[in-house]
Protein backbone atom coordinates (compact mmCIF):
# COMPACT_ATOMS: atom_id res chain seq x y z
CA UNK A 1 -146.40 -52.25 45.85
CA UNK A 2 -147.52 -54.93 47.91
CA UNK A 3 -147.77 -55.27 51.26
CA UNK A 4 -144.89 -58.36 51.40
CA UNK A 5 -142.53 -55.83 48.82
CA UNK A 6 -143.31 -52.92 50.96
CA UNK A 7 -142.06 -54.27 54.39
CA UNK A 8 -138.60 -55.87 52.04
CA UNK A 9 -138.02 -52.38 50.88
CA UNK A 10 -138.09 -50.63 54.49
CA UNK A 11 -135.84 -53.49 56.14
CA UNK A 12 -133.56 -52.60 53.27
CA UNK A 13 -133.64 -48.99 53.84
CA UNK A 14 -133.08 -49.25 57.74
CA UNK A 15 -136.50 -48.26 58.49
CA UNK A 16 -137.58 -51.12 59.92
CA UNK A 17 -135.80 -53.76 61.70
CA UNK A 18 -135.17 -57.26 59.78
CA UNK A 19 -135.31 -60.45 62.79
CA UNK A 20 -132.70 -61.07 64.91
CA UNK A 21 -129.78 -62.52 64.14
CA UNK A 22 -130.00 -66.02 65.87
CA UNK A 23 -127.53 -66.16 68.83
CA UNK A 24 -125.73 -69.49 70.68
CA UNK A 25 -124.66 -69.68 74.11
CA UNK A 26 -122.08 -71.89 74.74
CA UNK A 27 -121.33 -73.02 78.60
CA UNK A 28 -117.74 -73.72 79.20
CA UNK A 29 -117.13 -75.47 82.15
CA UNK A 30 -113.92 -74.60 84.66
CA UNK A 31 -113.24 -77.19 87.35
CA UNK A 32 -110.95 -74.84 89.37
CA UNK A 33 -112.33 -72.16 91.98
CA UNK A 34 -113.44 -68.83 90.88
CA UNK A 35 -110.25 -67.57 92.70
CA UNK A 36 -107.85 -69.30 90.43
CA UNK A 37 -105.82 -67.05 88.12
CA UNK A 38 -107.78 -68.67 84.40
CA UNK A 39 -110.90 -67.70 84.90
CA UNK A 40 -109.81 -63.68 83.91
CA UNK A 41 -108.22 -64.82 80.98
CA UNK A 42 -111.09 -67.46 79.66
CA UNK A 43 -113.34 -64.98 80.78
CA UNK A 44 -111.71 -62.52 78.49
CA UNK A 45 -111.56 -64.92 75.76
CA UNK A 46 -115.40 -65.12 75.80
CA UNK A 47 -115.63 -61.64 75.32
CA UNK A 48 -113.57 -61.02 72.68
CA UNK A 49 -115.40 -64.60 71.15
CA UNK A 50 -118.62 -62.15 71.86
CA UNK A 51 -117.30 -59.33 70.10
CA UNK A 52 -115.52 -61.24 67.14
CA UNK A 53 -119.04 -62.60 66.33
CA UNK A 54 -121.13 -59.12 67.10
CA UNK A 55 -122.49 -61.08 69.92
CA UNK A 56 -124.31 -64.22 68.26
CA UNK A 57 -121.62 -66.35 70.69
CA UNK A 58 -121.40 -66.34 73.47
CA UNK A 59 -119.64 -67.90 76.33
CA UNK A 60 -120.87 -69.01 79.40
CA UNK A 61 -119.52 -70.60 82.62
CA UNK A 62 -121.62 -72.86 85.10
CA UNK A 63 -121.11 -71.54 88.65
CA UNK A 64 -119.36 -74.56 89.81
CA UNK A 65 -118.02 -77.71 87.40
CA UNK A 66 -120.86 -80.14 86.26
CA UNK A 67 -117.85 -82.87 86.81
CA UNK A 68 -114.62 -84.13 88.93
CA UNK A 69 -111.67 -82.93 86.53
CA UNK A 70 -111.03 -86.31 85.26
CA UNK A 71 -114.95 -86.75 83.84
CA UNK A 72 -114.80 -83.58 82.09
CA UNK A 73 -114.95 -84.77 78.73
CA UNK A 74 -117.29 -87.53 78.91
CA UNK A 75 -119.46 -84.40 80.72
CA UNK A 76 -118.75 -82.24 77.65
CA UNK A 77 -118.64 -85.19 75.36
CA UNK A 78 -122.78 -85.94 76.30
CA UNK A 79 -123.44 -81.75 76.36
CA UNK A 80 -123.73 -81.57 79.94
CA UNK A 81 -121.43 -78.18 79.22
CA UNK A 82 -120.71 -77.32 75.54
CA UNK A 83 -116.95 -76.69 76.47
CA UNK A 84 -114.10 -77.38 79.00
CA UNK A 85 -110.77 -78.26 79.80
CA UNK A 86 -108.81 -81.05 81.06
CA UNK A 87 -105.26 -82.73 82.46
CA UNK A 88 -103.82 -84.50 79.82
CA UNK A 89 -103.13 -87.17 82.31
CA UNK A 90 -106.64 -88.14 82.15
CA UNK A 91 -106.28 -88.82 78.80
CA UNK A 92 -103.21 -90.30 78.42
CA UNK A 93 -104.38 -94.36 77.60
CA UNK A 94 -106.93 -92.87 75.22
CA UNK A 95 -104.68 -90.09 73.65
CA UNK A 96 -101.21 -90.56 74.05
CA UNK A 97 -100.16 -87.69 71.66
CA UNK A 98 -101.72 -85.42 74.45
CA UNK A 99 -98.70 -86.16 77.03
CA UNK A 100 -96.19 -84.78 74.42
CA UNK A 101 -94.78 -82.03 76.09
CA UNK A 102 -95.24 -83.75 79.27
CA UNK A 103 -92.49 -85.77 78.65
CA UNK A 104 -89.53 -84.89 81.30
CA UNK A 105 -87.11 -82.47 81.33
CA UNK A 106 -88.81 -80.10 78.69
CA UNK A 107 -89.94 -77.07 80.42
CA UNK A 108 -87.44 -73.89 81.04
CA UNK A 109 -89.95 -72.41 83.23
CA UNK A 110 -91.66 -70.12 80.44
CA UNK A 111 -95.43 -71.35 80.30
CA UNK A 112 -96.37 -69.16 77.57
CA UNK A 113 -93.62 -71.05 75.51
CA UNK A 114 -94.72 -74.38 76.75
CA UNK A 115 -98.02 -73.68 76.45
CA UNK A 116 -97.52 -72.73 72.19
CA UNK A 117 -94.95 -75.21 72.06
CA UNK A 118 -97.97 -78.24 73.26
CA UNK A 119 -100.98 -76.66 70.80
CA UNK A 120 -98.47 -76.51 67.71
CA UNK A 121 -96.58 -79.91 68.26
CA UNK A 122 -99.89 -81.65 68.89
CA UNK A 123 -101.03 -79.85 65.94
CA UNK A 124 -98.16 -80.85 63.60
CA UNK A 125 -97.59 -84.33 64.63
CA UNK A 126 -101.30 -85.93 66.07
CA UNK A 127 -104.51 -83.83 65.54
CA UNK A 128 -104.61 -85.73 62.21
CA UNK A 129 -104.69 -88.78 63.93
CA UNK A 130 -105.80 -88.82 67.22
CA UNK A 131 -109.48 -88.80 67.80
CA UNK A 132 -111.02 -88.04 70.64
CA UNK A 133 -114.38 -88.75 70.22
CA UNK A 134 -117.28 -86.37 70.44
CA UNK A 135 -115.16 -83.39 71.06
CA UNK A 136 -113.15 -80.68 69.23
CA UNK A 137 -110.21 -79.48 70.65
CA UNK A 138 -109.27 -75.83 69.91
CA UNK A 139 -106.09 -74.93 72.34
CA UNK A 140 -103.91 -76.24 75.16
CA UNK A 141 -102.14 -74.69 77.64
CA UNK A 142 -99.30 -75.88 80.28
CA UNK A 143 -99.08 -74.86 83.77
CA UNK A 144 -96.14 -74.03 85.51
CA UNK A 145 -92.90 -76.10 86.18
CA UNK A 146 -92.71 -78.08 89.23
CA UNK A 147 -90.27 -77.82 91.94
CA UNK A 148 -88.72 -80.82 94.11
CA UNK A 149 -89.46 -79.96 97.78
CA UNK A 150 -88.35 -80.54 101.42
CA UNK A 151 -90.50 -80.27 104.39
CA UNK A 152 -87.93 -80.56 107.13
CA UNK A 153 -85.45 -78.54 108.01
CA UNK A 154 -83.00 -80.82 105.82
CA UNK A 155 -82.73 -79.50 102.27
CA UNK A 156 -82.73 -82.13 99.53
CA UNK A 157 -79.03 -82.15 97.99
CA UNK A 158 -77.80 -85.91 97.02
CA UNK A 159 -79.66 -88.56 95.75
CA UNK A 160 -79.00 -90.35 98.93
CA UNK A 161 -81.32 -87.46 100.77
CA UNK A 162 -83.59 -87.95 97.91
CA UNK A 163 -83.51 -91.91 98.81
CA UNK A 164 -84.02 -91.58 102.84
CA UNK A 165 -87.70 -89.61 102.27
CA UNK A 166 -91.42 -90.49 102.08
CA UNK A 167 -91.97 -88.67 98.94
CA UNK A 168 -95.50 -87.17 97.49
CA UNK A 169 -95.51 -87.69 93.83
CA UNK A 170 -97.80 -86.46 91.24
CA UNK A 171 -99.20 -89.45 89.57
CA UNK A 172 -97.80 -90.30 85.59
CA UNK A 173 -94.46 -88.59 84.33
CA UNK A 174 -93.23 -87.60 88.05
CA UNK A 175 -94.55 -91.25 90.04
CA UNK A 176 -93.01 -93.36 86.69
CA UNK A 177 -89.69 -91.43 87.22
CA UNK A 178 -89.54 -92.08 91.16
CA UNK A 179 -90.54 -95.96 91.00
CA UNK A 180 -87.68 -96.34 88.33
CA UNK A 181 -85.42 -94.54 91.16
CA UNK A 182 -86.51 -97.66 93.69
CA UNK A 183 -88.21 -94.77 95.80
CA UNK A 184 -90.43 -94.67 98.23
CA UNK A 185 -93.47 -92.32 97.15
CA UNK A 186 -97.03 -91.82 97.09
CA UNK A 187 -98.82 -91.00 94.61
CA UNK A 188 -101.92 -89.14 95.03
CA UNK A 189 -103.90 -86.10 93.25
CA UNK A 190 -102.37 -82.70 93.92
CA UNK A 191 -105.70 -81.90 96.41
CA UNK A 192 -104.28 -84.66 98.95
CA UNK A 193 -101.10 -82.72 99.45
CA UNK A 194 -101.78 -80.29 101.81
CA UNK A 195 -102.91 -83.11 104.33
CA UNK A 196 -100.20 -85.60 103.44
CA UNK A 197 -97.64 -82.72 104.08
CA UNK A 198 -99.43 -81.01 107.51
CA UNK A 199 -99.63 -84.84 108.98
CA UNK A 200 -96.23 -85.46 107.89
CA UNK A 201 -97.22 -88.77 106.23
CA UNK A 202 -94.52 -87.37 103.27
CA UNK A 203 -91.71 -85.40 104.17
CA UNK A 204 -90.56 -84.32 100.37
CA UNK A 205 -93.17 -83.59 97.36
CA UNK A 206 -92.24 -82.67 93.69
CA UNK A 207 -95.85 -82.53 91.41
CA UNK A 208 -96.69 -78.62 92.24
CA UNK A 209 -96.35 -75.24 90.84
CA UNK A 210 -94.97 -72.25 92.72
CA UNK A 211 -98.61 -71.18 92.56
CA UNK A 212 -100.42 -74.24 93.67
CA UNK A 213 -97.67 -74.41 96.46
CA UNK A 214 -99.25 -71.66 97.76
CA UNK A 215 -103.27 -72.07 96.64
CA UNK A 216 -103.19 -75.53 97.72
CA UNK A 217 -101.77 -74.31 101.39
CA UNK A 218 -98.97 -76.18 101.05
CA UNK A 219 -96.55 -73.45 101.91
CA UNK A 220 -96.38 -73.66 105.26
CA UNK A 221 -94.93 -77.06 105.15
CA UNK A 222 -92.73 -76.27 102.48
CA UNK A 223 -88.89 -75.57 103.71
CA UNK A 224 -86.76 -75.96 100.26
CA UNK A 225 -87.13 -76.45 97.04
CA UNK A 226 -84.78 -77.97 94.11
CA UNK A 227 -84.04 -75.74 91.22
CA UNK A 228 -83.63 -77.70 87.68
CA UNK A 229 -82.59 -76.13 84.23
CA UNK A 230 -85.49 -78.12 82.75
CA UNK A 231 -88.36 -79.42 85.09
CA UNK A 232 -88.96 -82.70 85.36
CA UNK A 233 -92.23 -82.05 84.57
CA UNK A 234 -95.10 -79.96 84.21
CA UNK A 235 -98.72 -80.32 84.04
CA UNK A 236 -100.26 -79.89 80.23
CA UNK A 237 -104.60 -79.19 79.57
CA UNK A 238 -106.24 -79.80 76.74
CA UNK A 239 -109.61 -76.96 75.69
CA UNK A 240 -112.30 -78.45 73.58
CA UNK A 241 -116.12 -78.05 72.74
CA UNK A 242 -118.70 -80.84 72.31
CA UNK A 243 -118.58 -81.96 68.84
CA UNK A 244 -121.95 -81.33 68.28
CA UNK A 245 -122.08 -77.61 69.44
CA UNK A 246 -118.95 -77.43 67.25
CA UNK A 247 -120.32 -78.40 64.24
CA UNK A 248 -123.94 -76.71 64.54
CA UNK A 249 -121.80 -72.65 64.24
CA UNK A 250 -121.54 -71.09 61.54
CA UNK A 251 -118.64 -71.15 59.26
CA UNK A 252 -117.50 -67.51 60.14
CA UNK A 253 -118.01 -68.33 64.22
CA UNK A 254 -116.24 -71.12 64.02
CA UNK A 255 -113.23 -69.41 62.09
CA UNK A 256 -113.81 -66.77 64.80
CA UNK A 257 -113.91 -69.02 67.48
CA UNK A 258 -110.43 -70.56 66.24
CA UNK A 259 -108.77 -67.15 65.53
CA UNK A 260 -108.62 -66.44 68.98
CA UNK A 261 -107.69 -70.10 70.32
CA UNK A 262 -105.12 -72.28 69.34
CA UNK A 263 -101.78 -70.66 70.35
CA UNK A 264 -103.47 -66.81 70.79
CA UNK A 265 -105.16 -68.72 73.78
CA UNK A 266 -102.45 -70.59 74.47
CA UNK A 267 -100.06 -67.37 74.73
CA UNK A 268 -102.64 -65.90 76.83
CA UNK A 269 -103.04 -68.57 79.41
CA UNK A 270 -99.12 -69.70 79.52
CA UNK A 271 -98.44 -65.70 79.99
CA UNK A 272 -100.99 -65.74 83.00
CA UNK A 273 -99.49 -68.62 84.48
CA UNK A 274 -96.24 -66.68 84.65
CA UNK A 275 -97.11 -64.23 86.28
CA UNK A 276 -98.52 -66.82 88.95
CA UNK A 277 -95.83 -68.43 89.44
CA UNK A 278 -93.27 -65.39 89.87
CA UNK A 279 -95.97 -63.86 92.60
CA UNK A 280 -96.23 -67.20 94.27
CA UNK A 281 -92.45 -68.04 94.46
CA UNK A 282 -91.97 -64.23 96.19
CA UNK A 283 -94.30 -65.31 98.32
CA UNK A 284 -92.50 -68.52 99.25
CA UNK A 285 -89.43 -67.02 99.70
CA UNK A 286 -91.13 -64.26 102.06
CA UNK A 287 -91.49 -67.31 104.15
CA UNK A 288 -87.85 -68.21 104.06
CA UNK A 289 -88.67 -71.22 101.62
CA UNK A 290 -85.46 -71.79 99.90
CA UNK A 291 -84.12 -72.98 96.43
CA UNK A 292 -80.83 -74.41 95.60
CA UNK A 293 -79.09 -76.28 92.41
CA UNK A 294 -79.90 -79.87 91.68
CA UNK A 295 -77.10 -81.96 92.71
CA UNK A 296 -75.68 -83.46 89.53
CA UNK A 297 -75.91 -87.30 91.05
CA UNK A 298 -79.42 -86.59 91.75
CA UNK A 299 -79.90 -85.46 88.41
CA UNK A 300 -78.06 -88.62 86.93
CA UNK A 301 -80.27 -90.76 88.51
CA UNK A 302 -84.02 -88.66 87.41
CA UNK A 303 -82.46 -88.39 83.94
CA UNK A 304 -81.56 -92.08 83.66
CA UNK A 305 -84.83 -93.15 84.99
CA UNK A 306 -86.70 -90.50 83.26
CA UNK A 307 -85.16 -92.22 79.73
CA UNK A 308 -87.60 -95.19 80.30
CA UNK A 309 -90.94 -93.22 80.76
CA UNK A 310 -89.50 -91.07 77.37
CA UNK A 311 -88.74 -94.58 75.48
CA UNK A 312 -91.88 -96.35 76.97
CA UNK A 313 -94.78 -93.24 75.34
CA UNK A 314 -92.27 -93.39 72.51
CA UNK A 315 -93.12 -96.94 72.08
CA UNK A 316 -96.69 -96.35 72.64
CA UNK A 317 -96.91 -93.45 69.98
CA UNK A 318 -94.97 -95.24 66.97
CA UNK A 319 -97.44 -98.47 67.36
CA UNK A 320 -100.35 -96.26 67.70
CA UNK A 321 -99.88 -93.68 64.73
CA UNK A 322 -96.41 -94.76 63.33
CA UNK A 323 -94.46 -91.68 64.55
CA UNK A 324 -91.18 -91.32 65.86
CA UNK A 325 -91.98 -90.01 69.44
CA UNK A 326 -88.11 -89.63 70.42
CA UNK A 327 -87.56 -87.30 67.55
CA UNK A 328 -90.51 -85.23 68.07
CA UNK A 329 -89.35 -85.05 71.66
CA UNK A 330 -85.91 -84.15 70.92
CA UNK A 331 -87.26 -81.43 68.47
CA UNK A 332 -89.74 -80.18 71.26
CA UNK A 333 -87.09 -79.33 73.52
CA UNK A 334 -85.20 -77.57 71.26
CA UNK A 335 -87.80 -75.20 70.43
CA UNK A 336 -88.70 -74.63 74.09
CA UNK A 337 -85.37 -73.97 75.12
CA UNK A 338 -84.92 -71.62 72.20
CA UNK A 339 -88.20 -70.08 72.79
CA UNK A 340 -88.00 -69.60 76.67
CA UNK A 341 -87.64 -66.41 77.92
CA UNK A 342 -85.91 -67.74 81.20
């Protein structure tokens, strides 16, 4: 037996050790502070990625984002990180489909059906044709619903209230709604709140979670809040790797890699979110932040003026990829509202 032959025969006996197995780290990039309630659940998904691949993937995350949310993918798209996630809203000239379930009045306030209801109608309806160049996206998640707010001692409760304030609004879905309304707002990124609020340059918001109410220290300026069946909005992310760190795994890791994204990820993230959101609004009301019904004049005048953002991405989609964006809409809501636990 030769020497060659000799050293084959003990690898195959499990005498000697064949070479490693090749192994990939993949760094994922999270914009948000360490603090916020993802990273346990991404950081989870990494190590059941680890496991599901008997450790040949791995997962990484940077110690602080190698970009300002809205330049995560070009960041990821030119391998600064191999992975991340992003606001739809950033995308929404270059990828319309992504603002599907961002379309108002579609969330019942269950994120983990919101969150499987955006991955699965983006799957069915544009992942075929959509392209977002240089990345591959493997899950989405939404967070919470967000709440129409007071920060006097005046609760919101006609449309007339609604019409005498300086109102924050979360730039896209919300801001479109409000101009169509003839209101006053100003639209900003959610960080700005805190010191538009505490200077009293707005005296009403609506953008915000329960949870970022209270993580963006917004809470103490926060006196009331509107309740709505279905939100007027909330905020929807998009999870992706570079394209070429996508395609240079394995069959198997890949297939791994997908098994426990798309809607498992989803599910996991939407449920986390949840649970956010029902600590955060006990919290508020700790602080004697209350909620109350929309008044159905208000909610008139945000439906009728949410039609033409619905009709105007409905538009967009149909000459884009030649599908009926009202009907998917219509269909969307049905399954959330079916699907929602609330």
């Amino acid at each position: 037996m030769t020497r060659k032959t000799m050293a084959a025969a003990l690898v195959a006996a499990g005498i000697v050790a064949g070479p490693a197995a090749a192994k990939t780290e993949l760094t994922f990039n999270i914009f948000v502070p360490p603090t916020h309630f993802v990273w346990p659940v991404f950081e989870a998904w990494a190590d059941d990625v680890s496991a599901a691949t008997d450790g040949e993937v791995t997962i990484s995350f940077p110690p602080q984002s190698v970009a300002p949310p809205p330049g995560v993918v070009d960041a990821v798209r030119n391998g600064v990180a191999d992975g991340g996630f992003i606001f739809n809203g950033f995308l929404a000239q270059s990828a319309p489909g992504t603002m599907v379930t961002q379309m108002p009045f579609i969330d019942r306030g269950d994120s983990r059906a919101m969150s499987v209801a955006f991955w699965e109608t983006y799957q069915d309806n544009f992942a075929d044709v959509e392209d977002i160049r240089g990345v591959e996206l493997v899950s989405g998640f939404h967070l919470g619903p967000t709440f129409l707010c007071s920060t006097t001692d005046n609760p919101i409760t006609t449309l007339d209230d609604l019409q005498s304030r300086r109102v924050w609004a979360l730039p896209g879905t919300i801001a479109d709604t409000f101009v169509g309304m003839d209101l006053a707002i100003t639209a900003s990124p959610a960080v700005q709140l805190q010191e538009l609020t505490s200077r009293n340059t707005v005296d009403a918001h609506h953008g915000v979670t329960m949870e970022t109410i209270v993580a963006f220290g917004v809470a103490p300026y926060t006196k009331s809040c509107v309740e709505m069946d279905s939100s007027l909005l909330s905020a929807s992310f998009s999870v992706f790797f570079n394209q070429r760190a996508w395609d240079r795994l394995s069959d198997a890791h890949r297939a791994a890699i997908t098994d426990l994204s798309g809607s498992a990820l989803a599910a996991r993230i939407g449920a986390a979110t949840d649970a956010a959101d029902d600590a955060a609004r006990a919290q508020l009301e700790e602080m004697g932040v209350t909620f109350s019904p929309v008044d159905d004049g208000l909610l008139t005048a945000m439906q009728a003026a949410a039609g033409d953002v619905t009709q105007a991405w409905s538009d967009t989609v149909q000459a884009a990829y030649g599908v009926d964006g009202l009907a998917i809409i219509e269909a969307t809501r049905a399954r959330v509202a079916a699907d929602s636990a609330n």
